[in-house]
Protein backbone atom coordinates (compact mmCIF):
# COMPACT_ATOMS: atom_id res chain seq x y z
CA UNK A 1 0.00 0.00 0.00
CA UNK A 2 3.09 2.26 0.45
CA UNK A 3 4.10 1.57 -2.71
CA UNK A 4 1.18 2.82 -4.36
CA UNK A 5 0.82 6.01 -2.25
CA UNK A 6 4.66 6.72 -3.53
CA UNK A 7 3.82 6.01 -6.82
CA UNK A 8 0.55 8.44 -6.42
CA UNK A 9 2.91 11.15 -5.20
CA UNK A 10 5.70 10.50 -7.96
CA UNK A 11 2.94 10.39 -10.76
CA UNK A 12 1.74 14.06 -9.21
CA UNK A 13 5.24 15.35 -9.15
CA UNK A 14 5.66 14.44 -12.99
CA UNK A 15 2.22 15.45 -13.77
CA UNK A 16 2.83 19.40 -11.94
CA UNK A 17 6.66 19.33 -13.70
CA UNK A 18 4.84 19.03 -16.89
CA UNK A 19 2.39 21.60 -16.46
CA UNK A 20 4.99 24.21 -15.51
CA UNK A 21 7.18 23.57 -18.57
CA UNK A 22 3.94 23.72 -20.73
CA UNK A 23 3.53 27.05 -19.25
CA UNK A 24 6.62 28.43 -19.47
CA UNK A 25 6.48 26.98 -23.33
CA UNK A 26 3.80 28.79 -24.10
CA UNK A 27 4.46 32.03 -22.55
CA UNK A 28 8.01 31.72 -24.56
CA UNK A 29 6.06 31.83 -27.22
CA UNK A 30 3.91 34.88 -26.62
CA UNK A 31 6.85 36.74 -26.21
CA UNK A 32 8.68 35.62 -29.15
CA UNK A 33 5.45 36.36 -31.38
CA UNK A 34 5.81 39.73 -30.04
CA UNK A 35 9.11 40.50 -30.88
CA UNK A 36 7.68 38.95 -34.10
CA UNK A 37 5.69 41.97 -34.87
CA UNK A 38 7.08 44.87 -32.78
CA UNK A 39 10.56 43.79 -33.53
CA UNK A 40 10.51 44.50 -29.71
CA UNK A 41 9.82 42.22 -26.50
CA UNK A 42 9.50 45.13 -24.40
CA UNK A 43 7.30 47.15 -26.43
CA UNK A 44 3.66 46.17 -27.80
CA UNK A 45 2.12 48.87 -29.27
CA UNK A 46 0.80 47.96 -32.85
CA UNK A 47 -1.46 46.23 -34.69
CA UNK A 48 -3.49 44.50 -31.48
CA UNK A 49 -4.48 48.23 -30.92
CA UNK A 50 -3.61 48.53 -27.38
CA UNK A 51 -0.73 48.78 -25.06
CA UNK A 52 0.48 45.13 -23.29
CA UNK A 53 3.92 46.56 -21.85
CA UNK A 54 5.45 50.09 -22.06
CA UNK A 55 8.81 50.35 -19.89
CA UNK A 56 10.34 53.66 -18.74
CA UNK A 57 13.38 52.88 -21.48
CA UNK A 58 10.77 51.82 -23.82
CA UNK A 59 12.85 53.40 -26.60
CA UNK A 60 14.88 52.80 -29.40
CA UNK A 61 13.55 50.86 -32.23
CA UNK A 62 15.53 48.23 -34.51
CA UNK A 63 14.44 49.32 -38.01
CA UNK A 64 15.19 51.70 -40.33
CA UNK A 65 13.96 54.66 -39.57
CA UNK A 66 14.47 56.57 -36.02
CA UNK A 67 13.20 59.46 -34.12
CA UNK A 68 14.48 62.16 -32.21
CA UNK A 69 11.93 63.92 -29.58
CA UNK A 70 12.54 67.18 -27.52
CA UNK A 71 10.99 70.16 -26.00
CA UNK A 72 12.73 73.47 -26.52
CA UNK A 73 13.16 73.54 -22.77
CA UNK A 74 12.21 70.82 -20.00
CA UNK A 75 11.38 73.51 -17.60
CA UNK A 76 7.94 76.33 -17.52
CA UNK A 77 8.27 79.29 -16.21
CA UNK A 78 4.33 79.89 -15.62
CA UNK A 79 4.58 83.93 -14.91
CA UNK A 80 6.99 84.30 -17.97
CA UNK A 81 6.51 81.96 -20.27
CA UNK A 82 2.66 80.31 -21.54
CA UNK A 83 3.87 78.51 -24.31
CA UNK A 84 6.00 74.98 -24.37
CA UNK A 85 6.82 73.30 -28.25
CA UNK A 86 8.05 70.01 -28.69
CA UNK A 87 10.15 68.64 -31.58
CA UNK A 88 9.87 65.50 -33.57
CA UNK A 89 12.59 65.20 -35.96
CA UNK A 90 12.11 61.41 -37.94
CA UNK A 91 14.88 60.34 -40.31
CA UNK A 92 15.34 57.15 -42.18
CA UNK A 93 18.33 55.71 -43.23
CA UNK A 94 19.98 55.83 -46.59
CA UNK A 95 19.51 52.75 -48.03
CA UNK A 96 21.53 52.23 -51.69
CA UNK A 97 19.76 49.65 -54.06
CA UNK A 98 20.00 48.98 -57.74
CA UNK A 99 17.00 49.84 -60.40
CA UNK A 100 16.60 46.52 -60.12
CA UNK A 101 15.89 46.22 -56.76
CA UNK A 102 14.42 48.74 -55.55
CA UNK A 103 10.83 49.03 -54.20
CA UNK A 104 8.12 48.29 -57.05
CA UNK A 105 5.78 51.20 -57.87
CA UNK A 106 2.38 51.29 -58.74
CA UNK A 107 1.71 54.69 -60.49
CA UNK A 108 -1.16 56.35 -62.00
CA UNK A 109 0.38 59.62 -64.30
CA UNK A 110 -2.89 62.17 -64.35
CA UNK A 111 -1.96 64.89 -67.29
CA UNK A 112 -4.15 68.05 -68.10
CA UNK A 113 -4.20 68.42 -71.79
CA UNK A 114 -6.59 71.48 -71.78
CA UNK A 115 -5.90 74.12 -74.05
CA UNK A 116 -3.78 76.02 -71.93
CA UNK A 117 -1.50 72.74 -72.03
CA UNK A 118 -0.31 73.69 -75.99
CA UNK A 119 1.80 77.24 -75.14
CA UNK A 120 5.21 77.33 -74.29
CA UNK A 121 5.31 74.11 -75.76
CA UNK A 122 4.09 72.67 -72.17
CA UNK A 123 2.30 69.36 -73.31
CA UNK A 124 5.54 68.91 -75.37
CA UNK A 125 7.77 68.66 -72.48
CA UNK A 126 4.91 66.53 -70.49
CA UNK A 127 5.11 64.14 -73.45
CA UNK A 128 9.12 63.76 -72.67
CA UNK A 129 8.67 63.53 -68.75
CA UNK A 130 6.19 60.63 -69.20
CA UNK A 131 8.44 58.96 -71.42
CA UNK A 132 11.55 59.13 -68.94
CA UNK A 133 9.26 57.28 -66.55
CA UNK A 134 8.50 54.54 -68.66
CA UNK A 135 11.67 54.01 -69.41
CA UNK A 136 12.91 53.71 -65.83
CA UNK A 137 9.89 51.30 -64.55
CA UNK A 138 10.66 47.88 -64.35
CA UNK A 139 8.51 44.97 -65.50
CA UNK A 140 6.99 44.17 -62.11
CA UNK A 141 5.76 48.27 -61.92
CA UNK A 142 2.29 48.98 -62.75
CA UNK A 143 1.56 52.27 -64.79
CA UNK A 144 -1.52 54.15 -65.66
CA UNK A 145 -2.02 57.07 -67.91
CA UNK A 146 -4.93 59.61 -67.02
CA UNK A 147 -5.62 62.49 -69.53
CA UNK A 148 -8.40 65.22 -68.74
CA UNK A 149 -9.53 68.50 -69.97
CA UNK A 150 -13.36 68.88 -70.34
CA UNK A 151 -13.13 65.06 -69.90
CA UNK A 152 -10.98 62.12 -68.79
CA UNK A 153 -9.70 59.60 -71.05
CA UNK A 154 -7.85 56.72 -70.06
CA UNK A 155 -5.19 56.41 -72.09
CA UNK A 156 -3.81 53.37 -70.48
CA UNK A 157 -5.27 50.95 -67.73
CA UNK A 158 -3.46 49.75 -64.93
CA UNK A 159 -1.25 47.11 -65.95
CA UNK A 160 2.54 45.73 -66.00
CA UNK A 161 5.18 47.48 -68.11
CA UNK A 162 4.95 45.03 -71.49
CA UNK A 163 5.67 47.45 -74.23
CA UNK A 164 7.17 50.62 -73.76
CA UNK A 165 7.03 51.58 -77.70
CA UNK A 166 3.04 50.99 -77.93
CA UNK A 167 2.78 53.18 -74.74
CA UNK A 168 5.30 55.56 -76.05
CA UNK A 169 3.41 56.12 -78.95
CA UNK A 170 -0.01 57.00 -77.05
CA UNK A 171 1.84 58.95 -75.25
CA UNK A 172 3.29 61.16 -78.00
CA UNK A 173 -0.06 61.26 -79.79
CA UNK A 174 -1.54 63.24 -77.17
CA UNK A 175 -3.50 66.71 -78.68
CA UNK A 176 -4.39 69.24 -76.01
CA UNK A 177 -8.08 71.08 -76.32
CA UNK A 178 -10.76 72.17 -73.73
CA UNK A 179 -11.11 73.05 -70.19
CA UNK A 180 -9.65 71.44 -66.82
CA UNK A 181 -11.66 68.85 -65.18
CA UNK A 182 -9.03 68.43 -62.80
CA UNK A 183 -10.93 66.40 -60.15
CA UNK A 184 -12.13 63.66 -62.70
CA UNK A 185 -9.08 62.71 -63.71
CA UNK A 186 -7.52 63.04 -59.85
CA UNK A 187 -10.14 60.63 -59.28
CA UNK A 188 -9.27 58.53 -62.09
CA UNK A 189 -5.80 58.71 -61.21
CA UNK A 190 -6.93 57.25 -57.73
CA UNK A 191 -8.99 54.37 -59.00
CA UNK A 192 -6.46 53.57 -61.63
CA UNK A 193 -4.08 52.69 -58.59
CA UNK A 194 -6.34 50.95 -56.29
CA UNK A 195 -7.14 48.29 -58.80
CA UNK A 196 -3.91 47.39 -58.78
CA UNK A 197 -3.04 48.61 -55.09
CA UNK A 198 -0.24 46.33 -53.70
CA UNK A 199 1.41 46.22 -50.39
CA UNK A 200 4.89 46.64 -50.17
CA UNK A 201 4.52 48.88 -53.53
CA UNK A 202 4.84 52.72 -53.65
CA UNK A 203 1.11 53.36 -54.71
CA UNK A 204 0.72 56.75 -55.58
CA UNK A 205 -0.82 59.28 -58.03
CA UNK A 206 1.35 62.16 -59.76
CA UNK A 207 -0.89 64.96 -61.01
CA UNK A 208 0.32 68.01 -63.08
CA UNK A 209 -1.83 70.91 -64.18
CA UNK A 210 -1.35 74.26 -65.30
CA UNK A 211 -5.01 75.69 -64.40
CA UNK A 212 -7.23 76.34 -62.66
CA UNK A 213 -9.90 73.89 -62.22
CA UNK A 214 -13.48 75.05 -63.97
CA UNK A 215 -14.87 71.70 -64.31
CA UNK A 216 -16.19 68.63 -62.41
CA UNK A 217 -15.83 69.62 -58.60
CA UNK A 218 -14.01 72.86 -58.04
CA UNK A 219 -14.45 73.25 -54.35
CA UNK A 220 -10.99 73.69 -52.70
CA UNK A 221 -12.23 72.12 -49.37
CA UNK A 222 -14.09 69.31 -51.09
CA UNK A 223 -11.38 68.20 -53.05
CA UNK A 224 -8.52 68.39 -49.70
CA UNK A 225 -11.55 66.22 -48.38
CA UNK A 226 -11.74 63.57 -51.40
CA UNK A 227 -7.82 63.49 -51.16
CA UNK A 228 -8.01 62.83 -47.30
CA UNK A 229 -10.29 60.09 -47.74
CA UNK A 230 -8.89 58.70 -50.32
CA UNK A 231 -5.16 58.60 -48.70
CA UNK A 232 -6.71 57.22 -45.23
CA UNK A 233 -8.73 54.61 -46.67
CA UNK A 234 -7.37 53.59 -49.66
CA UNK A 235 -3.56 54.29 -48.52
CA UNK A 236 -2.80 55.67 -52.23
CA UNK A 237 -0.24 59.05 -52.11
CA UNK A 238 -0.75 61.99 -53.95
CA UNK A 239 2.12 64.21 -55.68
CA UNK A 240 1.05 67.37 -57.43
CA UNK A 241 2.71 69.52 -60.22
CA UNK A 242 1.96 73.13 -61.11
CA UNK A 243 3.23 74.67 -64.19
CA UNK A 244 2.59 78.21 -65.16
CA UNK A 245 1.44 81.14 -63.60
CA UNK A 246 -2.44 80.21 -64.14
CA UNK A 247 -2.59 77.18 -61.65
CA UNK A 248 -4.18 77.29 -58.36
CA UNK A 249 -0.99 76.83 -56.00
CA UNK A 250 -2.57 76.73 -52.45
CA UNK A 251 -5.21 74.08 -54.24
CA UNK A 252 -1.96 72.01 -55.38
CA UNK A 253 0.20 72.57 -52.46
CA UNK A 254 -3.00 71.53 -50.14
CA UNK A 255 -3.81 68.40 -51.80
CA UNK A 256 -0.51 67.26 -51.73
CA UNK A 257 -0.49 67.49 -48.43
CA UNK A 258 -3.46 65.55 -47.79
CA UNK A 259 -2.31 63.01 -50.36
CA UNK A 260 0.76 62.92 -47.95
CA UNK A 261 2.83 63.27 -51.21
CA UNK A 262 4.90 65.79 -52.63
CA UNK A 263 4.18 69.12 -54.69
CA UNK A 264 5.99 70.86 -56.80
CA UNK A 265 5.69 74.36 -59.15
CA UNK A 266 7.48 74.52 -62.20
CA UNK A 267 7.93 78.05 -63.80
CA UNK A 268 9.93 76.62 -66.66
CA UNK A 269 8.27 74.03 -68.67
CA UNK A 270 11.64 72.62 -69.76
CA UNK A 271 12.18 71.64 -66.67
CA UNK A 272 9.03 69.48 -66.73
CA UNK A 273 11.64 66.34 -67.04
CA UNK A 274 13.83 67.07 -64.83
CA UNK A 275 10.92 67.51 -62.00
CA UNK A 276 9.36 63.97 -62.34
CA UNK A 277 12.87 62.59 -62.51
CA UNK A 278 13.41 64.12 -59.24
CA UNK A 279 10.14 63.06 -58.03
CA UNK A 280 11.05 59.39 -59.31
CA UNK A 281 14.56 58.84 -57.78
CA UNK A 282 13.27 60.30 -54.46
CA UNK A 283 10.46 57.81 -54.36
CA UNK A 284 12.58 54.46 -55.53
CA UNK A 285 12.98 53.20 -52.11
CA UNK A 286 11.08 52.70 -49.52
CA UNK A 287 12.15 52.26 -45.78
CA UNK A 288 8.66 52.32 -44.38
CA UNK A 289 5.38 52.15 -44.99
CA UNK A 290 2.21 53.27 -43.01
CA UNK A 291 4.11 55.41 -41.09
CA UNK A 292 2.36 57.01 -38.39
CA UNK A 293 3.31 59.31 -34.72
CA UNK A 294 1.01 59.51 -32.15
CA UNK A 295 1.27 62.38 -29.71
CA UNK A 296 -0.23 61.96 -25.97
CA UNK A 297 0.39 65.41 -24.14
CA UNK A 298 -1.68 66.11 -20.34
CA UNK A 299 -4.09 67.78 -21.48
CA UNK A 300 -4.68 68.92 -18.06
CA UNK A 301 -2.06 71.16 -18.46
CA UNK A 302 -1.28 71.79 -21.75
CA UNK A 303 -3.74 72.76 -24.98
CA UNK A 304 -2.28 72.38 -28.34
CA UNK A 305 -2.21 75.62 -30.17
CA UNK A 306 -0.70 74.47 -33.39
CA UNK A 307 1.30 71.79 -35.41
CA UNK A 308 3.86 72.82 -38.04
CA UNK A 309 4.44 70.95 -40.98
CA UNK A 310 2.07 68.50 -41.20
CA UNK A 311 -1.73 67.54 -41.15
CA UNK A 312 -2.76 66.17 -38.46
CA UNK A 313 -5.92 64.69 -36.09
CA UNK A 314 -6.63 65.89 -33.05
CA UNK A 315 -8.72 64.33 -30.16
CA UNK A 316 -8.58 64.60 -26.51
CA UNK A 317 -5.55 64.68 -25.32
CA UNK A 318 -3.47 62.98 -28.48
CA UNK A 319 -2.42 64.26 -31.82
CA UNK A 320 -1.61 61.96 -34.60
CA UNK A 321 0.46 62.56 -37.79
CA UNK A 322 0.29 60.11 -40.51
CA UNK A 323 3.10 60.01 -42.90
CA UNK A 324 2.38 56.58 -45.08
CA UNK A 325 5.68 56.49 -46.70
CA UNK A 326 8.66 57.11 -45.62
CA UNK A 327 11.61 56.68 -47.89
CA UNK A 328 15.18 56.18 -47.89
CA UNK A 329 16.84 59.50 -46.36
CA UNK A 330 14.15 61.02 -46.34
CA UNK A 331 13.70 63.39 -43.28
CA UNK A 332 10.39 64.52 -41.39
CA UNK A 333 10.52 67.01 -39.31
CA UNK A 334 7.32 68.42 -36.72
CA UNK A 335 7.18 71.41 -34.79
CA UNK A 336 3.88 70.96 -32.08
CA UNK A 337 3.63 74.18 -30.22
CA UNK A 338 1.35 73.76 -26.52
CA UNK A 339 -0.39 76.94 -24.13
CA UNK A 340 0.13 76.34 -20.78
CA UNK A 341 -3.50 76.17 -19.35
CA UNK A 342 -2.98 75.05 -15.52
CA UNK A 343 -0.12 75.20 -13.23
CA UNK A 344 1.11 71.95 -12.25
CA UNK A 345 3.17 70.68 -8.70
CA UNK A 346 5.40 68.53 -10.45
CA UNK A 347 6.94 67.41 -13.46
CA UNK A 348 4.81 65.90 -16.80
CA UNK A 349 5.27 64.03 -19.49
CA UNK A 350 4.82 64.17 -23.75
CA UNK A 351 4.89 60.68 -24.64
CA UNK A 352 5.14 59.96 -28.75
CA UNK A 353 4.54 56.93 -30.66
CA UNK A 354 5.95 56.30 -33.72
CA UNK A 355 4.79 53.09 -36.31
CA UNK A 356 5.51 51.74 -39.31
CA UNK A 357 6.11 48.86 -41.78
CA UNK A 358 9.80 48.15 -42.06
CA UNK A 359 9.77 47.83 -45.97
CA UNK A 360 13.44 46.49 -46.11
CA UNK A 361 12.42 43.62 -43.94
CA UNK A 362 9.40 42.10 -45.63
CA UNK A 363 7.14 45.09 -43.52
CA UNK A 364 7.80 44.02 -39.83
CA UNK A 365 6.14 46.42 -37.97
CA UNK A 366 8.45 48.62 -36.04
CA UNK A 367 7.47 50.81 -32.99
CA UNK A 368 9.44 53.67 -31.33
CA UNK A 369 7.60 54.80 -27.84
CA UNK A 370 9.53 57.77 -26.60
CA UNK A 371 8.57 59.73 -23.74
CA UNK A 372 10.06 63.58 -22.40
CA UNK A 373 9.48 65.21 -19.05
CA UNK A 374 8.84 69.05 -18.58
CA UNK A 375 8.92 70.18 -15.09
CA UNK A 376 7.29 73.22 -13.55
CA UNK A 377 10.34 75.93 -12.25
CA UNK A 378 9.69 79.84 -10.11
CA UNK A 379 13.39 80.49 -11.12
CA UNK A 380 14.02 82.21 -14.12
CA UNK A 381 17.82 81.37 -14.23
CA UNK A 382 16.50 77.55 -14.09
CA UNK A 383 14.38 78.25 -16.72
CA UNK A 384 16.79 80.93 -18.72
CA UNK A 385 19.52 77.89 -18.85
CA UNK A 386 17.82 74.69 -19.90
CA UNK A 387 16.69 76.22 -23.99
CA UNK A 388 17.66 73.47 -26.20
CA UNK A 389 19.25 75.56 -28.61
CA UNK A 390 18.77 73.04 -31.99
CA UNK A 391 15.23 72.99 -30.94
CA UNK A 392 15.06 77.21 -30.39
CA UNK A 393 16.53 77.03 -33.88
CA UNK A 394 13.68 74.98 -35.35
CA UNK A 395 11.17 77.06 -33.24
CA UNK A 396 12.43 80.16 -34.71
CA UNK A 397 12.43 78.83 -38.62
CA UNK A 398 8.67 77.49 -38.45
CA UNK A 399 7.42 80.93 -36.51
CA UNK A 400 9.25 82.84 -39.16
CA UNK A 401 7.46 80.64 -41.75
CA UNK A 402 4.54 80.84 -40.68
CA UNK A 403 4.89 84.66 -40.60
CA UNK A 404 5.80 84.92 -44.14
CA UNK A 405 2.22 82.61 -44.76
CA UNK A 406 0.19 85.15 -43.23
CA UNK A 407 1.83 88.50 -45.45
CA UNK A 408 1.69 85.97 -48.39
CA UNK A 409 -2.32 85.46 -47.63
CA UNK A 410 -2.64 89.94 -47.05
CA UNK A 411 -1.06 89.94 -50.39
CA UNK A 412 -3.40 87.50 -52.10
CA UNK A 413 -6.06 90.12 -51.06
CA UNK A 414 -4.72 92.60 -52.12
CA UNK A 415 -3.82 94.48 -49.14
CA UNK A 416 -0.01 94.74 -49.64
CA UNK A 417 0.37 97.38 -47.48
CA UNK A 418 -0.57 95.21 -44.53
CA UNK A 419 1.96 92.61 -45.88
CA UNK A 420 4.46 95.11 -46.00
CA UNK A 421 3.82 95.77 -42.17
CA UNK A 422 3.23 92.31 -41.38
CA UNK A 423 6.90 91.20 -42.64
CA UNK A 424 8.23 94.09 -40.45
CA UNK A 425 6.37 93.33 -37.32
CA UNK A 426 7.21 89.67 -37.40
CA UNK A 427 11.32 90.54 -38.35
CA UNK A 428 10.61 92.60 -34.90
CA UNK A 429 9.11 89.66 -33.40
CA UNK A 430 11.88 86.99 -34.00
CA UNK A 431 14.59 89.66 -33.10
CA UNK A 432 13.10 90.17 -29.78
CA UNK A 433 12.44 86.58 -28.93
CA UNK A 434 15.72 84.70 -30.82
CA UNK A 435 17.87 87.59 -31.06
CA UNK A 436 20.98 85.73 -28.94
CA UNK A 437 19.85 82.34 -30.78
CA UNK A 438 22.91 81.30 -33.59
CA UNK A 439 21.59 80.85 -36.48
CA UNK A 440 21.24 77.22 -38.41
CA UNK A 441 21.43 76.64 -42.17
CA UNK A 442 17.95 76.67 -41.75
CA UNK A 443 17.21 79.96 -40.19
CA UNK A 444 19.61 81.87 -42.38
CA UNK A 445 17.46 80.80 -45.55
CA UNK A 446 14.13 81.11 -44.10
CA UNK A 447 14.83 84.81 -43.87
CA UNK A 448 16.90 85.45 -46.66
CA UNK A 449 13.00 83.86 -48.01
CA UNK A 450 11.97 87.17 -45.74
CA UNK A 451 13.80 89.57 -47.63
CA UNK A 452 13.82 88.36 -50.76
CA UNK A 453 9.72 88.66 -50.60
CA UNK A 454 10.31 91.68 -48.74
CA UNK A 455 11.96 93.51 -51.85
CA UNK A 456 9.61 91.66 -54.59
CA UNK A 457 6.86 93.45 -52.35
CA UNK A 458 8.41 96.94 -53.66
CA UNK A 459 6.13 98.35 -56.08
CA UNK A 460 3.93 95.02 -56.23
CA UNK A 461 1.04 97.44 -57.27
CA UNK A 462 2.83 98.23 -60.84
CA UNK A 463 3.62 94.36 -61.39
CA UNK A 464 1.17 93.19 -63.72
CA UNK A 465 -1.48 90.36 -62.77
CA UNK A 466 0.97 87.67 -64.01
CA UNK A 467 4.22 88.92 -63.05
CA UNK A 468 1.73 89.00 -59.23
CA UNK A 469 0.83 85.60 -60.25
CA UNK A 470 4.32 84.16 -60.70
CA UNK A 471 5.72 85.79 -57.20
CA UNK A 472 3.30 84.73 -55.25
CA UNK A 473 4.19 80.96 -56.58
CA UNK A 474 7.64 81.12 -56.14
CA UNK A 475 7.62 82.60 -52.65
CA UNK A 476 4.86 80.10 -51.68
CA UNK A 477 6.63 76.75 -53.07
CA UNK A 478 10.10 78.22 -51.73
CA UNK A 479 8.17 78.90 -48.19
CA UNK A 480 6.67 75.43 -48.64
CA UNK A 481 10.21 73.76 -49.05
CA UNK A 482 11.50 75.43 -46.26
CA UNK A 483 8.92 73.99 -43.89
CA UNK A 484 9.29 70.70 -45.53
CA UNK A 485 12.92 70.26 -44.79
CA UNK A 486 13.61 69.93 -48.59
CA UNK A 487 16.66 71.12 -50.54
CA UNK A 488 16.31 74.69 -52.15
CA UNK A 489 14.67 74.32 -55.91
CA UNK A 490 16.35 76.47 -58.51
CA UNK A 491 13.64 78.00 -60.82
């Protein structure tokens, strides 16, 4: 009877062993499917939708793009200063591939042939920029062609590159007549890509035009709004092209935007060409896709004000910036600027969030969780000697730009004499408040952008409508490239 009473208690022993080891299997597991698809054990914050773990060092992620997040001071001085900014600067690596291998695109090439299209030779040089690209895509890309004036013809569907010389010669048949029914073939453009969407490709829509859009919808908001949806639900990126003086640039420049693409104004139709070869190298790798930073400030303390150089979605007490793709080198940078509402006893935190699709690595999704402390100070040589100067620097370049928006806007209505005064008053402004700040690359051009549109402001009432027309392009898309981080276009 002993016997069996040891055997009893052996057989239990076993039995429990087993049952630990099973759990401590399966929990191995867990965690490795984690690091699976974080590409982090510590961090799960992705496509489950909420937050499993979140360590203080919670940090540094292993793909290939990374983050860099400060405020422009981690103290407040409430009776001195009502206004904190933090600083998101997002870079991804340079990443050298072959034509060969890099990413596979999935483009839809939307062309105005109205009319307009047939001076200065523009539909000419179009005809030679569409070429160029179908000579560079590969035979796994997918290419549409989109034409539109009173109508929209499409002139080739979505499909794989098969013969370049039968889509060469469309091309170069194209005749330009009518009006600009620039939403209808943006639209176009869009489905055009979506039948062939694919993940892991750069799906995106390049639109040029050189007018203003008198057919179809015309709205500016409605069309930022088709854009929008169109970009959050269907994932497809927008790039825009103006050419001329006749174009509507804040339409253009908007929609890019909201496409989360690029736009671009060329004054020179020869250098049609050049600009969607530009637009083509920069978008021939791609480090990440669905790219996205989420923001989560107290909101207790802090209001948002504003957020330079992006859209963006407020709600509560977050702020979310979605970038889609990210490519190689490329470098986002976002200025959020906060009023301080409510004193606070101690110190609080920003916390930021950034996501993506590691494209180089068969899209593992990546996180980044960052967090920064700002604590409350009454001493104002605390406060005086804890700037971060880099991020002053950035401060000062987006306030200035944002300056030179609103005299660009007075001047739009006419009312160049408060332009005038508005350029002065904000020169005043940064003086007083960066003064003793040294000046980065980036400061030193934003105002040279000052005084340049300063001086074309001199006897702006004499300039005729399109000579009006053509400044107020150039000092737009150069303000626009400022803010963007991008390198300075010659014209």
């Amino acid at each position: 009877m002993r016997k069996s009473n040891d055997y009893s208690q052996s057989n239990f022993v076993r039995n429990y062993f087993l049952v630990i080891l099973s759990v401590v299997f399966v929990f191995s597991l867990m965690i490795l499917t984690i690091n699976k698809v974080t590409g982090s054990g510590n961090n799960f914050i992705g496509k489950l939708g909420k937050t499993l773990l979140i360590p203080k060092e919670a940090g540094r992620n292993s793909g290939h793009i990374q983050m860099d997040m400060r405020l422009n001071n981690n103290y407040y001085y409430d009776e001195k200063n009502g206004q904190v900014y933090l600083y998101l600067d997002i870079k991804a690596d340079n990443i050298e591939v072959s034509n060969e291998d890099r990413t596979p695109m999935n483009l839809s090439i939307v062309v105005d042939r109205s009319g307009s299209m047939n001076s200065s030779n523009k539909l000419g040089y179009v005809k030679e920029a569409v070429n160029y690209i179908l000579d560079e895509l590969n035979y796994d890309d997918y290419v549409s062609i989109v034409t539109y004036d009173d109508y929209v013809d499409v002139l080739q569907k979505s499909s794989q590159m098969e013969s370049r010389y039968d889509l060469k010669d469309k091309v170069n048949r194209l005749e330009s007549g009518g009006y600009t029914n620039l939403s209808g073939g943006m639209l176009e453009g869009f489905d055009q890509v979506k039948d062939t969407y694919r993940s892991g490709y750069v799906n995106r829509v390049l639109l040029l035009s050189d007018g203003i859009a008198n057919r179809g919808i015309t709205e500016v908001y409605k069309l930022k709004d088709l854009v929008k949806e169109k970009n959050y639900r269907d994932g497809i990126v927008l790039s825009t092209f103006g050419v001329g003086s006749d174009f509507n640039e804040d339409l253009m420049s908007s929609i890019a935007d909201y496409g989360r693409g690029n736009y671009y104004f060329i004054n020179n139709p020869e250098r049609i060409p050049r600009i969607f070869a530009e637009e083509l190298r920069g978008i021939s790798t791609l480090a990440g896709q669905n790219a996205k930073v989420k923001i989560q400030f107290p909101a207790d303390y802090f209001r948002l004000n504003k957020v330079f150089g992006y859209p963006y979605d407020a709600e509560g007490s977050s702020v979310t910036i979605d970038f889609k793709d990210i490519f190689a080198g490329e470098r986002k940078t976002v200025l959020l600027k906060f009023d301080v509402i409510k004193k606070s006893s101690k110190h609080q935190k920003f916390y930021a969030d950034l996501q993506y699709n590691d494209a180089t690595e068969n899209g593992r999704w990546v996180t980044d969780y960052q967090d920064v402390s700002i604590t409350p100070t009454e001493s104002a040589s605390i406060y005086r000697d804890n700037f971060d100067e880099e991020v002053q620097q950035q401060v000062a370049m987006f306030e200035a730009n944002e300056i030179m928006e609103e005299a660009m806007k007075l001047t739009d209505e006419g009312r160049y004499d408060d332009a005038r005064a508005r350029l002065q008053t904000g020169r005043d402004e940064i003086q007083q408040e960066f003064g003793e700040l040294a000046p980065s690359p980036e400061m030193n051009r934003q105002m040279e952008s000052l005084d340049k549109y300063e001086k074309d402001l001199d006897g702006v009432e004499n300039k005729t409508e399109e000579e009006r027309s053509t400044m107020q392009k150039s000092a737009k898309y150069d303000n626009y490239n400022i803010r963007k981080g991008k390198e300075e276009q010659d014209e």
